[in-house]
Protein backbone atom coordinates (compact mmCIF):
# COMPACT_ATOMS: atom_id res chain seq x y z
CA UNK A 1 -27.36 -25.76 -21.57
CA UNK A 2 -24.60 -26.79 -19.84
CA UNK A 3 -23.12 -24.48 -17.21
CA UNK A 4 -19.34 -23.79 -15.71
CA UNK A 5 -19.61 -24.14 -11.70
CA UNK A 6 -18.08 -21.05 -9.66
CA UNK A 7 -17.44 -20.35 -6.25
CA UNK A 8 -16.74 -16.97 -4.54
CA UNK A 9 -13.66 -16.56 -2.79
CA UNK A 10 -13.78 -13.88 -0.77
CA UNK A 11 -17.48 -12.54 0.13
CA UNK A 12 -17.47 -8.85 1.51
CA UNK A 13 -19.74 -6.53 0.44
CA UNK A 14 -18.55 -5.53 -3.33
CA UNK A 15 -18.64 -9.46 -3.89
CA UNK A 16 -22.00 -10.13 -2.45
CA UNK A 17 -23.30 -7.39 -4.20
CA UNK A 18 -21.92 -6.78 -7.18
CA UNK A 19 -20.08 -9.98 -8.17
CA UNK A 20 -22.64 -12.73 -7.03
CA UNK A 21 -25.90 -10.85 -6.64
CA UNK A 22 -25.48 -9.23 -10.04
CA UNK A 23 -23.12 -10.77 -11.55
CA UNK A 24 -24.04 -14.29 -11.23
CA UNK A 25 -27.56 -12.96 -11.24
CA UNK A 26 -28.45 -14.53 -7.72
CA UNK A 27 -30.59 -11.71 -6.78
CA UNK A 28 -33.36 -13.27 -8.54
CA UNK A 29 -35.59 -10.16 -8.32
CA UNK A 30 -33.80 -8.47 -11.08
CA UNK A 31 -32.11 -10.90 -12.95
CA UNK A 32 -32.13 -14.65 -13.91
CA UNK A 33 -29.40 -16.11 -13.45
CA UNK A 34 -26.45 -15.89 -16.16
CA UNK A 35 -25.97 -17.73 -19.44
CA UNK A 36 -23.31 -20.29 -19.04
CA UNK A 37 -22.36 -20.27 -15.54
CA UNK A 38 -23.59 -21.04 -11.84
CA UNK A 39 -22.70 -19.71 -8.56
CA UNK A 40 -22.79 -22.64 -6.37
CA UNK A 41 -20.81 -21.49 -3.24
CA UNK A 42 -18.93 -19.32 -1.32
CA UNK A 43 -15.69 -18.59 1.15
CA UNK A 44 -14.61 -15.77 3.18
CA UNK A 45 -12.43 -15.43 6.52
CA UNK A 46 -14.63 -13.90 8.32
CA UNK A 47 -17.40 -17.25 9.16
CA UNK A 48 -19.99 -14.40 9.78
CA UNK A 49 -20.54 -14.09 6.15
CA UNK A 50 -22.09 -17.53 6.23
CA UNK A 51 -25.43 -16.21 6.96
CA UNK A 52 -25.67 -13.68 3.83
CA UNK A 53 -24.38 -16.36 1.08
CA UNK A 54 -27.09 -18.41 2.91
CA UNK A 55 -29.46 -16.06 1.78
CA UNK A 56 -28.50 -16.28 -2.08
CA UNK A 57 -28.93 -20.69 -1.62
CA UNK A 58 -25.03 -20.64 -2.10
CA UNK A 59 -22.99 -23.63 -0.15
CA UNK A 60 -20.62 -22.65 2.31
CA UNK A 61 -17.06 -23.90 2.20
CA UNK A 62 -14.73 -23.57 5.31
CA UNK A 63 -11.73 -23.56 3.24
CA UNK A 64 -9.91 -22.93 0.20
CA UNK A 65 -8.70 -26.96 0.11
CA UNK A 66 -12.35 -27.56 0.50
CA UNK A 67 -13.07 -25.81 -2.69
CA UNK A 68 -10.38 -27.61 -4.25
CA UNK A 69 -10.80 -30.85 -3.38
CA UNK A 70 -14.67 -30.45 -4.79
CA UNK A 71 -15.25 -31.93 -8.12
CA UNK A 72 -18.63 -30.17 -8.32
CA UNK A 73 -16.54 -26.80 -8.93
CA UNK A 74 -15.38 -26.08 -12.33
CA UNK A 75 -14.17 -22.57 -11.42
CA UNK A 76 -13.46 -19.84 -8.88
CA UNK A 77 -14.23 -16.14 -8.83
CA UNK A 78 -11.18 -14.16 -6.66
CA UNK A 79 -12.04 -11.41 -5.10
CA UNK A 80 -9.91 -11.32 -1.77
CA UNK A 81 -7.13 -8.75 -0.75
CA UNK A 82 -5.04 -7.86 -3.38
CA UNK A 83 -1.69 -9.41 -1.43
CA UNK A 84 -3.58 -12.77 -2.56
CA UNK A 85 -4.67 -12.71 -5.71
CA UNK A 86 -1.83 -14.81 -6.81
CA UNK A 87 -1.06 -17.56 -4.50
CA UNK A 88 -4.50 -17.96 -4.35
CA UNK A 89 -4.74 -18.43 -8.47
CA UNK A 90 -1.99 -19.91 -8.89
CA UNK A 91 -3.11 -22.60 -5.87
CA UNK A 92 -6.62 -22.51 -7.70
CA UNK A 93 -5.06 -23.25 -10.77
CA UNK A 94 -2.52 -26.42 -9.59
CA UNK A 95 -5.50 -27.87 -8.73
CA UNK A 96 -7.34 -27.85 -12.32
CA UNK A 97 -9.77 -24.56 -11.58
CA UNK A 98 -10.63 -21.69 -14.07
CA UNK A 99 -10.17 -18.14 -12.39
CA UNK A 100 -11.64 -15.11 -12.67
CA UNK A 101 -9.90 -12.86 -10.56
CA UNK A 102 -9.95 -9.17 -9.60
CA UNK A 103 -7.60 -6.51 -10.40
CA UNK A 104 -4.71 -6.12 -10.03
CA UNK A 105 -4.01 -9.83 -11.07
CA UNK A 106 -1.27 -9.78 -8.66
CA UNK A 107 1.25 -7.54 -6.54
CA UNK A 108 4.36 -7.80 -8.68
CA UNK A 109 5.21 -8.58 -12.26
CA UNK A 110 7.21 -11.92 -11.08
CA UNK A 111 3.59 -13.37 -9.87
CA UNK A 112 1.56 -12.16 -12.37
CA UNK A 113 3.58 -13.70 -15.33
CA UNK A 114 3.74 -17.03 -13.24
CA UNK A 115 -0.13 -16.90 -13.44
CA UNK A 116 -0.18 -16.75 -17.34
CA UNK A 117 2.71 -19.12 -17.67
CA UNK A 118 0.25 -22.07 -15.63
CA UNK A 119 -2.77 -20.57 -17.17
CA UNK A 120 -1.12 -21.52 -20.50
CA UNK A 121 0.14 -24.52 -19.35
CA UNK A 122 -2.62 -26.31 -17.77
CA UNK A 123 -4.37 -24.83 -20.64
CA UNK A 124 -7.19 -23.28 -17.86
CA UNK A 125 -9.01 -19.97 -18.32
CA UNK A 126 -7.78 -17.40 -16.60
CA UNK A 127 -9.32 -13.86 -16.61
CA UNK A 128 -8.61 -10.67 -14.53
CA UNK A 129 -11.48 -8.73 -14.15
CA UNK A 130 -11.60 -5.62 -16.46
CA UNK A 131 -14.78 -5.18 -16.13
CA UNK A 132 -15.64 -1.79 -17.65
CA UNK A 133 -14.98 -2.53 -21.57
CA UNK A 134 -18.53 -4.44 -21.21
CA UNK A 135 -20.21 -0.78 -20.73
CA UNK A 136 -22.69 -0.45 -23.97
CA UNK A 137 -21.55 3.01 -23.58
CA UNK A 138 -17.69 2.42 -23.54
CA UNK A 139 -19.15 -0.04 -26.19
CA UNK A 140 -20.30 2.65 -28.43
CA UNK A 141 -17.51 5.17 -27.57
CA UNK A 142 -15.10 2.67 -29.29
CA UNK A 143 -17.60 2.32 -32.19
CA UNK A 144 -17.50 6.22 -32.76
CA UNK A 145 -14.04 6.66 -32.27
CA UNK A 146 -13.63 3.66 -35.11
CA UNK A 147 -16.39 5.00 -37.12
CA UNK A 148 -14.63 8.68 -37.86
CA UNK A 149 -17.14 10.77 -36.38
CA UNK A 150 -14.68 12.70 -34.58
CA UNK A 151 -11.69 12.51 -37.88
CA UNK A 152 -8.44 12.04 -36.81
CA UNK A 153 -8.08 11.19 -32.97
CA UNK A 154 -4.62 12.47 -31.24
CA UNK A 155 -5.27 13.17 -28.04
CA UNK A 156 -7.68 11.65 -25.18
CA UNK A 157 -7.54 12.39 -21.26
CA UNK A 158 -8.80 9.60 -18.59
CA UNK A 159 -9.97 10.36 -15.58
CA UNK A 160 -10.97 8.91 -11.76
CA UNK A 161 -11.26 11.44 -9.10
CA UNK A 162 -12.50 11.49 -5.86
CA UNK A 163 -12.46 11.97 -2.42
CA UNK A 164 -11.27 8.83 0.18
CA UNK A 165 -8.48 9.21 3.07
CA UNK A 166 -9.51 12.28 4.51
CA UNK A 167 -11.05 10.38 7.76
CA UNK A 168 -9.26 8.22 9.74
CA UNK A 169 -11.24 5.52 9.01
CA UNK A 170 -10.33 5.91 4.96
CA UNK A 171 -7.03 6.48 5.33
CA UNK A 172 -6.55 3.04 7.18
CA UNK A 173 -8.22 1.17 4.51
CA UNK A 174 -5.49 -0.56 2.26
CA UNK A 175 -6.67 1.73 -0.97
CA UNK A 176 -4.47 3.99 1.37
CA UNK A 177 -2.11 2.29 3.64
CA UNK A 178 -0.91 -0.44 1.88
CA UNK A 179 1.85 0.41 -0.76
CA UNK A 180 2.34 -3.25 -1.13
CA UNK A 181 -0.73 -4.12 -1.95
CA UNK A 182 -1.05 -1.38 -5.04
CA UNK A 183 -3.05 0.96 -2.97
CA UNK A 184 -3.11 4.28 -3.72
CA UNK A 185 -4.88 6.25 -7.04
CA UNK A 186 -2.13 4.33 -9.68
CA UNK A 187 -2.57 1.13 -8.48
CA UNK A 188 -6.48 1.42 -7.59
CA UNK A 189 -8.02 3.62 -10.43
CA UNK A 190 -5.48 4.34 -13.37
CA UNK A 191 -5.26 0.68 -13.84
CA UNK A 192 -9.10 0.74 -15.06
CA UNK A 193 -8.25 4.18 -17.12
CA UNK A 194 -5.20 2.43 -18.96
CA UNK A 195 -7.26 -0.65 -20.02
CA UNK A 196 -9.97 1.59 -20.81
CA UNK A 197 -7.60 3.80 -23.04
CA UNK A 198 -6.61 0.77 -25.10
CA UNK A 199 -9.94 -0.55 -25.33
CA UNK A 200 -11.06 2.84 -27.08
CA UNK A 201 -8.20 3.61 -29.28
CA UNK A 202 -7.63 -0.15 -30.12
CA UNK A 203 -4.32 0.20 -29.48
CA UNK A 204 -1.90 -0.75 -27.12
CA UNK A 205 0.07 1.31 -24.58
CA UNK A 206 3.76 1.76 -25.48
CA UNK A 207 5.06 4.04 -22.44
CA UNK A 208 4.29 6.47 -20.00
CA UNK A 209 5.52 9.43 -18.15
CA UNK A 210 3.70 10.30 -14.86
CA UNK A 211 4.45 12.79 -11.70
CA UNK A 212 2.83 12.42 -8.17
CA UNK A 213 0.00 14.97 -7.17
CA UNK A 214 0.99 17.08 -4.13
CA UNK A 215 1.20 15.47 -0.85
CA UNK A 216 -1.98 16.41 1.35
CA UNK A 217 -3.88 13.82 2.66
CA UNK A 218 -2.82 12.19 5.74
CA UNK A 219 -2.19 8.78 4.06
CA UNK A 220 0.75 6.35 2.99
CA UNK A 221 -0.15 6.16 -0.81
CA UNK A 222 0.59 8.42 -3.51
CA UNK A 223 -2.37 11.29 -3.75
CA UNK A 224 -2.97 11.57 -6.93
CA UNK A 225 -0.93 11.28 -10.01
CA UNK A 226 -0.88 12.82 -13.51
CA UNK A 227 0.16 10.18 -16.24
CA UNK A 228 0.91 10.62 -19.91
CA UNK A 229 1.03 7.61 -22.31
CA UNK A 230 2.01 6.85 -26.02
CA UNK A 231 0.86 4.47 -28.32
CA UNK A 232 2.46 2.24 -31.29
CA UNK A 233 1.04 5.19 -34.05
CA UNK A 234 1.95 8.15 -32.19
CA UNK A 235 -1.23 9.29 -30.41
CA UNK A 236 -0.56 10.29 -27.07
CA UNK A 237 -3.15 10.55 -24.16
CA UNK A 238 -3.40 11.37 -20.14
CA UNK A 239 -4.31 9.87 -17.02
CA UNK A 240 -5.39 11.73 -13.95
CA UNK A 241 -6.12 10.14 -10.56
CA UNK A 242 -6.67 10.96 -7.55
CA UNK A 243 -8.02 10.46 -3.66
CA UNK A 244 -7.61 13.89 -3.08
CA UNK A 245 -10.58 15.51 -5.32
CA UNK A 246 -14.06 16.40 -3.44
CA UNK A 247 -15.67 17.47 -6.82
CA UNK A 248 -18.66 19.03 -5.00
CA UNK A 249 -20.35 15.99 -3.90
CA UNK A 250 -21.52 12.49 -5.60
CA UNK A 251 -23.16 13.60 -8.59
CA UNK A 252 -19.92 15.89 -9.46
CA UNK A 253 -17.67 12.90 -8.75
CA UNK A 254 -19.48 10.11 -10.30
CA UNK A 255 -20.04 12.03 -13.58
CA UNK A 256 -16.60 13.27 -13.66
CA UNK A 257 -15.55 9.65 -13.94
CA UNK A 258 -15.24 8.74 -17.55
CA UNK A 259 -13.09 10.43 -20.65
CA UNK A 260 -12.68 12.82 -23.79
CA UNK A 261 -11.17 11.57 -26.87
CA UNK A 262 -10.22 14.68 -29.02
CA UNK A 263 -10.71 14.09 -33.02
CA UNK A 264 -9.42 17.08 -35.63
CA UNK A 265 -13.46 17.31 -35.93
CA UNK A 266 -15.69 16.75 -32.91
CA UNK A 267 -14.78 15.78 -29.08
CA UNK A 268 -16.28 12.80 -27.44
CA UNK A 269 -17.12 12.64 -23.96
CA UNK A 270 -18.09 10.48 -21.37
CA UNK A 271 -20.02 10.76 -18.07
CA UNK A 272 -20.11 8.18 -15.57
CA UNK A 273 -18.28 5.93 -18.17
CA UNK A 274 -15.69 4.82 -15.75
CA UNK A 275 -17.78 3.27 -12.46
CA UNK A 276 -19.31 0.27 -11.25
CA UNK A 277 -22.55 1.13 -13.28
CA UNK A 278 -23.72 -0.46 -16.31
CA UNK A 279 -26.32 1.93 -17.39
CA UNK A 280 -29.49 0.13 -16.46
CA UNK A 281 -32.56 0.98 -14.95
CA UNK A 282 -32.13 2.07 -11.15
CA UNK A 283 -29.22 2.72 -10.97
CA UNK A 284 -28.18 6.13 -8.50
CA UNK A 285 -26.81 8.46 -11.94
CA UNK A 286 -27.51 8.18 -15.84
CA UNK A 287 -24.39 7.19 -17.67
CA UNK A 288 -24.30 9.36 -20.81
CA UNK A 289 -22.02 10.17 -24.16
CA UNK A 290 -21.65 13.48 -25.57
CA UNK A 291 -20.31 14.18 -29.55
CA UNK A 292 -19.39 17.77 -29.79
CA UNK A 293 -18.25 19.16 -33.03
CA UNK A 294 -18.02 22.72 -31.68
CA UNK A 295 -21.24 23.83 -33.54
CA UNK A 296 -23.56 21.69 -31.92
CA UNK A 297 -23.43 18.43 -29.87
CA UNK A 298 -25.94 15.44 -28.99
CA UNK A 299 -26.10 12.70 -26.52
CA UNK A 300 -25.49 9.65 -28.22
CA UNK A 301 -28.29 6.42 -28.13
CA UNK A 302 -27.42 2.87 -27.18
CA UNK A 303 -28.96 -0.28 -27.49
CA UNK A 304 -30.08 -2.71 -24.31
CA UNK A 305 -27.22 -2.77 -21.43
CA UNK A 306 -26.19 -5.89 -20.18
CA UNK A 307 -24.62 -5.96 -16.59
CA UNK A 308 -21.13 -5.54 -16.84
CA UNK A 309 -20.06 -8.40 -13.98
CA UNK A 310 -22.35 -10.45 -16.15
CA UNK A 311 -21.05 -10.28 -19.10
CA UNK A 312 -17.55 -10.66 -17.47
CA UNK A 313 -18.59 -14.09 -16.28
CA UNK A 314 -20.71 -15.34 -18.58
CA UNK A 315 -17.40 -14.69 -21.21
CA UNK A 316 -15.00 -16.68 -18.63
CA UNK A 317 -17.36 -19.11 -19.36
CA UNK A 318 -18.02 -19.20 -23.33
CA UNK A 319 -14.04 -19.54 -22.98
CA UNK A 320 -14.26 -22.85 -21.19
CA UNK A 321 -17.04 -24.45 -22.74
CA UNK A 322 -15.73 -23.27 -26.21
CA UNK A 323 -12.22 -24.68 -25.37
CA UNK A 324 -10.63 -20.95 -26.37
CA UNK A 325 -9.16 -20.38 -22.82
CA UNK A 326 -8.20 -16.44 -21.88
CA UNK A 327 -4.61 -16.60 -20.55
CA UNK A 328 -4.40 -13.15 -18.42
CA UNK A 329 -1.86 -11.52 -20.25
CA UNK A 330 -4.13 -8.46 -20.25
CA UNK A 331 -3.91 -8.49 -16.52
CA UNK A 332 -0.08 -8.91 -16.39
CA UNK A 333 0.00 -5.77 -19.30
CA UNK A 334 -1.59 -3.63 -17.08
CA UNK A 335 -0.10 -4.23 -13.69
CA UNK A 336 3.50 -3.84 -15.97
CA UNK A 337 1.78 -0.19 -17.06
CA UNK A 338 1.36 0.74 -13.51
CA UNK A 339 4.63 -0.26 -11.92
CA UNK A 340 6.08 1.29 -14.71
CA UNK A 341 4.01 4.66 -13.72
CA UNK A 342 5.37 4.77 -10.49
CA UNK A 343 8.43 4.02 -11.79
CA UNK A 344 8.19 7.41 -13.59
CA UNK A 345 6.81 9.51 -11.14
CA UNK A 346 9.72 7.87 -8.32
CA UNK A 347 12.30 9.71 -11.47
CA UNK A 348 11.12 12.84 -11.69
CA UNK A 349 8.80 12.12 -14.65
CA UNK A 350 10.83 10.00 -16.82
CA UNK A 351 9.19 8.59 -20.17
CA UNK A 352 9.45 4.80 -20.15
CA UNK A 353 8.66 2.49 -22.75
CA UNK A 354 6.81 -0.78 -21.74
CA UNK A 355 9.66 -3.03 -23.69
């Protein structure tokens, strides 16, 4: 089968872990590779990585132009600082590359909608990473929630929580320095509850109304934020995230991580529904779904999980060898929901429709 050629840019740990040893399945004691695509190389600024992508058999390139100047690369996987997301897709994409790139797709609306304009233009794939919709369980939730089990939805609450930026060593990390960069809990986590929100209600996002937690932590960023939203038929939800939440320890965070989605007739939960996990074996917690009628409730069965990272990629690249390129507009959506939130928050909680 033929297979689209990637290489890594940026390799800290997250990407050497979780994008090309899962992901791209390079850690071959658990997986086998990845229908459709191939993880040839690798870049990073820091030349010390060169000895761990050496490891996973990947080639190492000294430079971006290197990468582009390759014909053996089809595609590249972003997954730098957030400042670069775009010049580095757009300069990815000038020179006939698919991208997959992380979230936020880029710093400011004017970027990201240049990166779907080229994407569209050069006809390319482009993808920003949302990776959590491939959860069998956020899988299922959506199948409930269409199904009726829980009648007539109106009302669903979101939620990432957690502690980070109470050392100093957190708090000079750009999740809580760097404004600019969309640090902070708006930026960093309610990006992945708003995509998750219209992936379960099918449905997009119409406005929002959000207000800043209050200001604790000893760090530049916003704390926390609480975020109401509206959609097209009139159901309304919330967001809440924050940096400033110890929740007991990891087990209390993790598990708080995930949603409810409120029906006239049962409740539907979620634990550990909104992480890096994708419910397979060995992994640290259980992810789990809850109905909940009031009278009794069960934990809800799902079929085999796939790796979430994988099935990120390995749809990147059904879209190139099918010819039915993904443009990013999901990407620019989002980061448009998020400015928008602090937009809100910066006018005393101010309801603001996306259009």
């Amino acid at each position: 089968m033929e297979k689209i050629r990637y290489v890594l840019i940026g390799f800290g740990g997250i990407a050497e872990n979780r994008i090309a040893k899962e992901g791209f399945g390079c850690d071959r004691s658990r997986f086998n590779g990845v229908e459709g695509a191939e993880l040839i190389g690798a870049f990073d600024l820091m030349p010390q990585r060169r000895e761990a992508a050496g490891k996973l058999n990947l080639k190492w390139y000294d430079s971006v132009e290197a990468i582009w100047q390759d014909p053996a690369v089809d595609a590249v996987y972003i997954a730098t600082n957030n400042a670069s997301h775009a010049a580095l897709a757009m300069s990815a994409m000038e020179h006939g590359k698919h991208v997959i790139v992380e979230k936020p797709a880029a710093t400011t609306i004017e970027d990201a909608s240049a990166m779907v304009e080229m994407a569209r233009s050069k006809k390319l794939s482009l993808t920003v990473d949302h990776m959590m919709v491939n959860n069998i369980y956020n899988i299922k939730a959506a199948e409930v929630i269409k199904s009726g089990l829980l009648g007539k939805v109106n009302d669903s609450c979101f939620h990432m929580e957690f502690a980070f930026g109470f050392t100093p060593e957190e708090a000079a990390t750009w999740r809580c320095s760097k404004v600019e960069e969309m640090g902070g809990p708006i930026g960093d986590v309610a990006s992945h509850c708003f995509y998750m929100a219209e992936f379960l209600l099918q449905q997009p996002i119409e406005w929002v109304a959000a207000s800043y937690m209050p200001k604790l932590l000893p760090i530049t960023v916003e704390d926390g934020a609480c975020i109401k939203f509206g959609m097209a038929d009139g159901m309304t939800g919330s967001v809440r995230v924050s940096f400033a939440e110890k929740r007991g320890g990891l087990a209390g965070t993790l598990t708080s991580n995930g949603y409810e989605i409120y029906g006239d007739q049962a409740v539907l939960r979620g634990y550990c529904t909104m992480t890096q996990f994708s419910g397979l074996p060995g992994e640290i917690l259980p992810i789990r779904l809850e109905w909940d009628n009031g009278k009794e409730h069960k934990d809800l069965t799902v079929g085999t999980p796939e790796n979430i990272y994988q099935k990120l990629i390995r749809q990147h690249a059904a879209s190139i060898l099918n010819n039915t390129p993904d443009d990013g507009g999901n990407g620019l959506h989002n980061l448009q929901l998020c400015t928008l939130a602090h937009q809100s928050a910066r006018e005393n909680g101010r309801k603001i429709n996306l259009n």
